[in-house]
PDB file of N, CA and C in Angstrom:
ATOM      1  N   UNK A   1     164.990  76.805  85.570  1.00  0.00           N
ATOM      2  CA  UNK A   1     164.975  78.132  86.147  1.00  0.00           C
ATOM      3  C   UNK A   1     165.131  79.181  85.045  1.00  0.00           C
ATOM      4  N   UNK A   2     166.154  78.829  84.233  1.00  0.00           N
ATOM      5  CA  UNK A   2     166.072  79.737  83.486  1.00  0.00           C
ATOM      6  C   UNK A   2     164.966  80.182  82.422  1.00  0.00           C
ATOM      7  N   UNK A   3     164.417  78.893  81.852  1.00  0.00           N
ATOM      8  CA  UNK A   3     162.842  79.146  80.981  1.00  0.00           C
ATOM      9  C   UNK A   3     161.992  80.042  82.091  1.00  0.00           C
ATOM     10  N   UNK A   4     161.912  80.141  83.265  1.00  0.00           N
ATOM     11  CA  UNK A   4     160.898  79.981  84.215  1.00  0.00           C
ATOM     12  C   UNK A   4     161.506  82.174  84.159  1.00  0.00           C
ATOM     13  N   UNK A   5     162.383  82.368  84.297  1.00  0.00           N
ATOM     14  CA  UNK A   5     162.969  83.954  83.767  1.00  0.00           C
ATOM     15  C   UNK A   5     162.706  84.572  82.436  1.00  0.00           C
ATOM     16  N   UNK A   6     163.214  83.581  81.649  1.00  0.00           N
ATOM     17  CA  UNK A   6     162.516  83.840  80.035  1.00  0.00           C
ATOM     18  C   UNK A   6     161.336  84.040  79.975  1.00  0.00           C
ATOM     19  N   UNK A   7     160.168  83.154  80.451  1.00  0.00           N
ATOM     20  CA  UNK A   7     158.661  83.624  80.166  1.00  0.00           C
ATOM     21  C   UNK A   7     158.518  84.726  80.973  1.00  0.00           C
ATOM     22  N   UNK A   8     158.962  85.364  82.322  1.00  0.00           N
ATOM     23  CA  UNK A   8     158.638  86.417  83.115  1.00  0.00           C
ATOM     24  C   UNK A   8     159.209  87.832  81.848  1.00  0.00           C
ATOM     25  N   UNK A   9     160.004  87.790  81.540  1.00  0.00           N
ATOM     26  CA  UNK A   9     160.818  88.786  81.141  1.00  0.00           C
ATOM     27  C   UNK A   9     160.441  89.037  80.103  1.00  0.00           C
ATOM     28  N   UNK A  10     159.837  87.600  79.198  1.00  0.00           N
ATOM     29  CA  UNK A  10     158.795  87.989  77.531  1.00  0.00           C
ATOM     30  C   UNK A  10     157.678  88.302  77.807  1.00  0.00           C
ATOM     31  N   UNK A  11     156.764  87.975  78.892  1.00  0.00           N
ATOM     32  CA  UNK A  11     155.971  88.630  79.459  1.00  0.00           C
ATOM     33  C   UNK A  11     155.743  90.241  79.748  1.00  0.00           C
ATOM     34  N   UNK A  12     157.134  90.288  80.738  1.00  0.00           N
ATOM     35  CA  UNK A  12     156.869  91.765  80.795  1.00  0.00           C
ATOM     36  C   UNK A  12     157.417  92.760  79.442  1.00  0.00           C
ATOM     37  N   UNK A  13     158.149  91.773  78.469  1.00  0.00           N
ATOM     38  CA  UNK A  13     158.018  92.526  76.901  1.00  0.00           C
ATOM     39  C   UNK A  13     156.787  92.515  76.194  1.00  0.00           C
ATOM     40  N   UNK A  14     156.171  91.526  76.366  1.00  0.00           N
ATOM     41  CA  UNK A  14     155.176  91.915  75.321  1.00  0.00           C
ATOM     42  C   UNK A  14     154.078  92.945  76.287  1.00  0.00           C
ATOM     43  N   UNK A  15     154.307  93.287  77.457  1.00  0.00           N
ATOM     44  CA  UNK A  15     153.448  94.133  78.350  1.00  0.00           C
ATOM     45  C   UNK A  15     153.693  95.891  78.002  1.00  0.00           C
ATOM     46  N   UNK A  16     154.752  95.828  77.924  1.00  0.00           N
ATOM     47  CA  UNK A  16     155.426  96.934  77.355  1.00  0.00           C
ATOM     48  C   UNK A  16     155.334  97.617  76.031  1.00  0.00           C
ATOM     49  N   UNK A  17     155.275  96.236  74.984  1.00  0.00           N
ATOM     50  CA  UNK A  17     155.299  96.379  73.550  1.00  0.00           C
ATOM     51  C   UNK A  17     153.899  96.909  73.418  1.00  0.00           C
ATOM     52  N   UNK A  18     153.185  95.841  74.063  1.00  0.00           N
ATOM     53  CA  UNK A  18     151.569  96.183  73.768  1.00  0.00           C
ATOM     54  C   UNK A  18     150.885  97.383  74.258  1.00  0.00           C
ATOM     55  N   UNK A  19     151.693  98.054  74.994  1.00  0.00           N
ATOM     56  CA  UNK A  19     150.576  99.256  75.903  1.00  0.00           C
ATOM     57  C   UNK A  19     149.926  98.626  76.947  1.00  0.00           C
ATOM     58  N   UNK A  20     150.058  97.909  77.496  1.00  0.00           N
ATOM     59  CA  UNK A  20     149.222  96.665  78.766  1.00  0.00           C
ATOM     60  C   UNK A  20     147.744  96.583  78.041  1.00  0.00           C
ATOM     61  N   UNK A  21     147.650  96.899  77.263  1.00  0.00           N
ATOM     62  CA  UNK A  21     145.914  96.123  76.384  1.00  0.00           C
ATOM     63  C   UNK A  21     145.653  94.954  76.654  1.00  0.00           C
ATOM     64  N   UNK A  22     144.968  94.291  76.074  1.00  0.00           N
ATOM     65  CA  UNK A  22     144.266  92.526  76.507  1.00  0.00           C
ATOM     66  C   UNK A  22     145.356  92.412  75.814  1.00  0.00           C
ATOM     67  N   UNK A  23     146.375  91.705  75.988  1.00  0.00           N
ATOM     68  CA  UNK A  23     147.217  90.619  75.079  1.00  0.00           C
ATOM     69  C   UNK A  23     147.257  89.302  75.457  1.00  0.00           C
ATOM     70  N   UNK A  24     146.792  88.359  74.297  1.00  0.00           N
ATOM     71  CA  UNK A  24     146.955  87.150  74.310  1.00  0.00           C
ATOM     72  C   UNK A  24     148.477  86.719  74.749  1.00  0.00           C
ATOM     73  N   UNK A  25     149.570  87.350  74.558  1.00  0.00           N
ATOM     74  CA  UNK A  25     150.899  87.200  74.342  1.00  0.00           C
ATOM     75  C   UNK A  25     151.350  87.126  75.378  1.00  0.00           C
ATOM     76  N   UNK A  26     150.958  88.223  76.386  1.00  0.00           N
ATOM     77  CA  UNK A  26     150.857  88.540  77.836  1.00  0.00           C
ATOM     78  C   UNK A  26     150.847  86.861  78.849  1.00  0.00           C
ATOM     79  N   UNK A  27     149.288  86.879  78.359  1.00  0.00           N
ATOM     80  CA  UNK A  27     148.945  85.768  79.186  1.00  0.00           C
ATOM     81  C   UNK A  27     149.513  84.406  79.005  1.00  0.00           C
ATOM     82  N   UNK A  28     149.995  83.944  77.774  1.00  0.00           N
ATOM     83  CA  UNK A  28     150.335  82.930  77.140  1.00  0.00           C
ATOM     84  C   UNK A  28     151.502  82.603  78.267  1.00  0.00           C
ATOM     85  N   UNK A  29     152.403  83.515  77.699  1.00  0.00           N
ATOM     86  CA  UNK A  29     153.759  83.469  78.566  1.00  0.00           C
ATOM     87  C   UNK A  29     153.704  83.146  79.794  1.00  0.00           C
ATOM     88  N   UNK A  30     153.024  84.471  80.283  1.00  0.00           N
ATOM     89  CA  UNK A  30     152.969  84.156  81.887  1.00  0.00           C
ATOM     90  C   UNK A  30     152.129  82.975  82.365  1.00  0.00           C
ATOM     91  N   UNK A  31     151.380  82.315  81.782  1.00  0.00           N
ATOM     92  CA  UNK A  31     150.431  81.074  82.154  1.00  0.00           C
ATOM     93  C   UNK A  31     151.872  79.763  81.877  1.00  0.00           C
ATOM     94  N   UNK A  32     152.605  79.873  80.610  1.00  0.00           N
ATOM     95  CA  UNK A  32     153.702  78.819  80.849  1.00  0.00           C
ATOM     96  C   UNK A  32     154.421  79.118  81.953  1.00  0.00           C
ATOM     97  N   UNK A  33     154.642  80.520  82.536  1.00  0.00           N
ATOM     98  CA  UNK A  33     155.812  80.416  83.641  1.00  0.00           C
ATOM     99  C   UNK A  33     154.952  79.854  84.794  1.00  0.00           C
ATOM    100  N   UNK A  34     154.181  79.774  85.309  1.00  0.00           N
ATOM    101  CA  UNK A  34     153.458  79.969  86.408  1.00  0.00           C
ATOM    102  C   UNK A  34     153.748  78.088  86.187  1.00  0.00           C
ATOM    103  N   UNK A  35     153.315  77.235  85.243  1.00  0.00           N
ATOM    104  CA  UNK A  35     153.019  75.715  84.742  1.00  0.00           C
ATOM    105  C   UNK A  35     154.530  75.628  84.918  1.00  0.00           C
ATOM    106  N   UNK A  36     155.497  76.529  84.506  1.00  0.00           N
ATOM    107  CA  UNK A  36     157.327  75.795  84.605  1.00  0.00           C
ATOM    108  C   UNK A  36     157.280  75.662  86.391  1.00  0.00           C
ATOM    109  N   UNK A  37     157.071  76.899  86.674  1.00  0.00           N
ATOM    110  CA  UNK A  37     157.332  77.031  88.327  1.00  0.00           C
ATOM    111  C   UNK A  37     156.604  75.647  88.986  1.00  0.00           C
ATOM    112  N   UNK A  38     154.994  75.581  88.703  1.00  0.00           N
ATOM    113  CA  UNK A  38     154.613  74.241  89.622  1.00  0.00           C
ATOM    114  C   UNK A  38     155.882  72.943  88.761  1.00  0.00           C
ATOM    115  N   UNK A  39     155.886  72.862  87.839  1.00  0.00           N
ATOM    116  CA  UNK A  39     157.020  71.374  87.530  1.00  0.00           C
ATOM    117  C   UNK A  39     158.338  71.881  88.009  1.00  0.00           C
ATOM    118  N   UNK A  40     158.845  73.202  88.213  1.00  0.00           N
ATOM    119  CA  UNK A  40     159.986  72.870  88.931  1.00  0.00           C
ATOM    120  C   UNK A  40     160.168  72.658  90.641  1.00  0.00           C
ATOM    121  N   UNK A  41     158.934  73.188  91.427  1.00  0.00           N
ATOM    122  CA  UNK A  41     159.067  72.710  92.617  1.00  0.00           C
ATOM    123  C   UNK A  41     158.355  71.197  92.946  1.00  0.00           C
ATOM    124  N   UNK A  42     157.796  70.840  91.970  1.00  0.00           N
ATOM    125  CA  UNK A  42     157.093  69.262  91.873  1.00  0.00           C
ATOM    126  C   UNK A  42     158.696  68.725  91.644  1.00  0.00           C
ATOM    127  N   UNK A  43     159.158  68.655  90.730  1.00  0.00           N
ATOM    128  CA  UNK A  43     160.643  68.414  90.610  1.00  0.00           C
ATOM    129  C   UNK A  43     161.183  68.258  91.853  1.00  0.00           C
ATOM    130  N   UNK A  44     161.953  69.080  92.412  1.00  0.00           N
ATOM    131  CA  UNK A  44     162.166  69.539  93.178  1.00  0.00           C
ATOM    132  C   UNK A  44     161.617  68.442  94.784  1.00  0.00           C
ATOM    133  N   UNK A  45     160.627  68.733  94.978  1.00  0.00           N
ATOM    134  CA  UNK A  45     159.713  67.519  96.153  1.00  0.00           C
ATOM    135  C   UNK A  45     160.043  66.715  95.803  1.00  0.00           C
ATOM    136  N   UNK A  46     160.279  65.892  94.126  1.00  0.00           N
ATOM    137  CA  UNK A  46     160.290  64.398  93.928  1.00  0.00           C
ATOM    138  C   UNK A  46     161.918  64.082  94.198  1.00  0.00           C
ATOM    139  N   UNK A  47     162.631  64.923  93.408  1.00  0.00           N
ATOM    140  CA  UNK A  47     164.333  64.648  94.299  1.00  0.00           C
ATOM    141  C   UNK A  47     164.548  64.547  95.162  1.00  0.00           C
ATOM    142  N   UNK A  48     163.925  65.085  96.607  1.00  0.00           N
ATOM    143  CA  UNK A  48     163.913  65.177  97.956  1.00  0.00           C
ATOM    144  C   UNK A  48     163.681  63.774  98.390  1.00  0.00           C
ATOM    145  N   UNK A  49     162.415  63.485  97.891  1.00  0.00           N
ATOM    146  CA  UNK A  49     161.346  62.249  98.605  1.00  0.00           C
ATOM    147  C   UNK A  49     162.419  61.259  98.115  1.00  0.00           C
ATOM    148  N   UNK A  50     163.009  60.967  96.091  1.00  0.00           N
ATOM    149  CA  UNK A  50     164.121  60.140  96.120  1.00  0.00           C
ATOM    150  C   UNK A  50     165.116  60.065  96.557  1.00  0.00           C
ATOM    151  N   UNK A  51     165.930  60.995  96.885  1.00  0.00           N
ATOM    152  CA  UNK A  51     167.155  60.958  97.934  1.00  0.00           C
ATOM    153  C   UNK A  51     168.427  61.487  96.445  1.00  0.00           C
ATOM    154  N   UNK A  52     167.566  62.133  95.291  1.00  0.00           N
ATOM    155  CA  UNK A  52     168.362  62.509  94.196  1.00  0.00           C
ATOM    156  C   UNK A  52     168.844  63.861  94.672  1.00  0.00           C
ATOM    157  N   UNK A  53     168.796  64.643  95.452  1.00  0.00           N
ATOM    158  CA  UNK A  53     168.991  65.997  96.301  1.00  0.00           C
ATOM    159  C   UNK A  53     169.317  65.504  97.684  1.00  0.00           C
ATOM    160  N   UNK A  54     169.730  66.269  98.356  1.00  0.00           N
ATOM    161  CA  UNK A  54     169.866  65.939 100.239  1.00  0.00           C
ATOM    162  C   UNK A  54     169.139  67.635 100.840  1.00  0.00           C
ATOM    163  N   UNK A  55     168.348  67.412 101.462  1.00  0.00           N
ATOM    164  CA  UNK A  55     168.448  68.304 101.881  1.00  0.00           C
ATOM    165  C   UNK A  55     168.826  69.530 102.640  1.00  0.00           C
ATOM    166  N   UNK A  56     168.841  70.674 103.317  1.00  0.00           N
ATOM    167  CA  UNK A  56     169.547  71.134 104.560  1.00  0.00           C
ATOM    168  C   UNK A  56     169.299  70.452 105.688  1.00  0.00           C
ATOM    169  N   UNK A  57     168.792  69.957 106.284  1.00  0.00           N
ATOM    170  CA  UNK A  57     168.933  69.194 107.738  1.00  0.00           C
ATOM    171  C   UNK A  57     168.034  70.253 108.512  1.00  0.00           C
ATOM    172  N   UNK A  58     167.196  70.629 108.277  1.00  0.00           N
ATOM    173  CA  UNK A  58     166.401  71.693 109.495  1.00  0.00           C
ATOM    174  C   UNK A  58     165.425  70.723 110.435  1.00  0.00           C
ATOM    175  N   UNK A  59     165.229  69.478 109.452  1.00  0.00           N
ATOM    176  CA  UNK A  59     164.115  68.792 110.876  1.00  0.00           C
ATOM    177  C   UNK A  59     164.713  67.909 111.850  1.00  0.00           C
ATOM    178  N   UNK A  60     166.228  67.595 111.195  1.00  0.00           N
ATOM    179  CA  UNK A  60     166.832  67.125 112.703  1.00  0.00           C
ATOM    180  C   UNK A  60     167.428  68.067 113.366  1.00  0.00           C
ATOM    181  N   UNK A  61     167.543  69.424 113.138  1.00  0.00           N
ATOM    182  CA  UNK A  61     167.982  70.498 114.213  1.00  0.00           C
ATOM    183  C   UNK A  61     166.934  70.881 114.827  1.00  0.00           C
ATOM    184  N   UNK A  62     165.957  70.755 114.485  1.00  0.00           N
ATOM    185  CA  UNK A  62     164.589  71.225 115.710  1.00  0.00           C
ATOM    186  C   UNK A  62     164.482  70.412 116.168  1.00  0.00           C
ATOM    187  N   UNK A  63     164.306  68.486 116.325  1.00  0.00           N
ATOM    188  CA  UNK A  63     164.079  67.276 117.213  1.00  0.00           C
ATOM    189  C   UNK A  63     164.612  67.657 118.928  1.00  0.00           C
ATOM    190  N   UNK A  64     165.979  68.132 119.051  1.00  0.00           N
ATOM    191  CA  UNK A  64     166.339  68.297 120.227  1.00  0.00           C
ATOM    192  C   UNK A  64     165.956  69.730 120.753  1.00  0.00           C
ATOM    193  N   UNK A  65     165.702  71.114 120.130  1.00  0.00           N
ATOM    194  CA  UNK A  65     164.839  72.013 120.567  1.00  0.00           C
ATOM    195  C   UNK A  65     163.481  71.358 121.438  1.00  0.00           C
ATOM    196  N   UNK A  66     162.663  70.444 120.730  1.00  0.00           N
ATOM    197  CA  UNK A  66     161.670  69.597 120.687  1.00  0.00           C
ATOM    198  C   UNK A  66     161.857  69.136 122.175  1.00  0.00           C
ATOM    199  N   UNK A  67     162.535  68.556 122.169  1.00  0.00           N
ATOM    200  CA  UNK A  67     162.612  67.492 123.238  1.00  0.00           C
ATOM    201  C   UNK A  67     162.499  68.143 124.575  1.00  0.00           C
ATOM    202  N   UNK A  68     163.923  69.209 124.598  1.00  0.00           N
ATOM    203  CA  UNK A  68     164.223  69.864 125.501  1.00  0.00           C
ATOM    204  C   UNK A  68     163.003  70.872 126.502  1.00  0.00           C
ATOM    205  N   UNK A  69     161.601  71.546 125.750  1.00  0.00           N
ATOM    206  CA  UNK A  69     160.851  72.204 125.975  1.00  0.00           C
ATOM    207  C   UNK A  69     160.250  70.858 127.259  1.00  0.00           C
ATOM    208  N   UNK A  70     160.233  69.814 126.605  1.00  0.00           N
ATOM    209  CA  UNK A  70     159.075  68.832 127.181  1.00  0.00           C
ATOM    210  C   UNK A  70     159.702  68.527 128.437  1.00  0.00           C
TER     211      UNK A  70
END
């Protein structure tokens, strides 16, 4: 999370530094944050699916909503 703040924030420095012109510097950054973000919610799904995280419990609190309609 925190790299994934660092590239947003060097991003919007070198956006600043540069005058918003074409910057390679720009895009660089922000193309790694965007690549941290998909590996941290890929992360993220794979802890779930292993049972290395627990999740909140929202799909067994809707089962009996569920039921009850029918």
């Amino acid at each position: 999370m925190l790299l994934i703040f660092f590239n947003l924030f060097r991003g919007l420095y070198f956006l600043f530094k540069e005058g918003g012109g074409s910057s390679t510097n720009v895009l660089r950054s922000l193309a790694i944050r965007v690549g941290l973000t998909i590996a941290f919610f890929v992360g993220l799904y794979l802890a779930d699916h292993y049972g290395l995280i627990e999740g909140h419990g929202l799909r067994e609190g809707l089962s009996p909503a569920i039921e009850q309609v029918e």
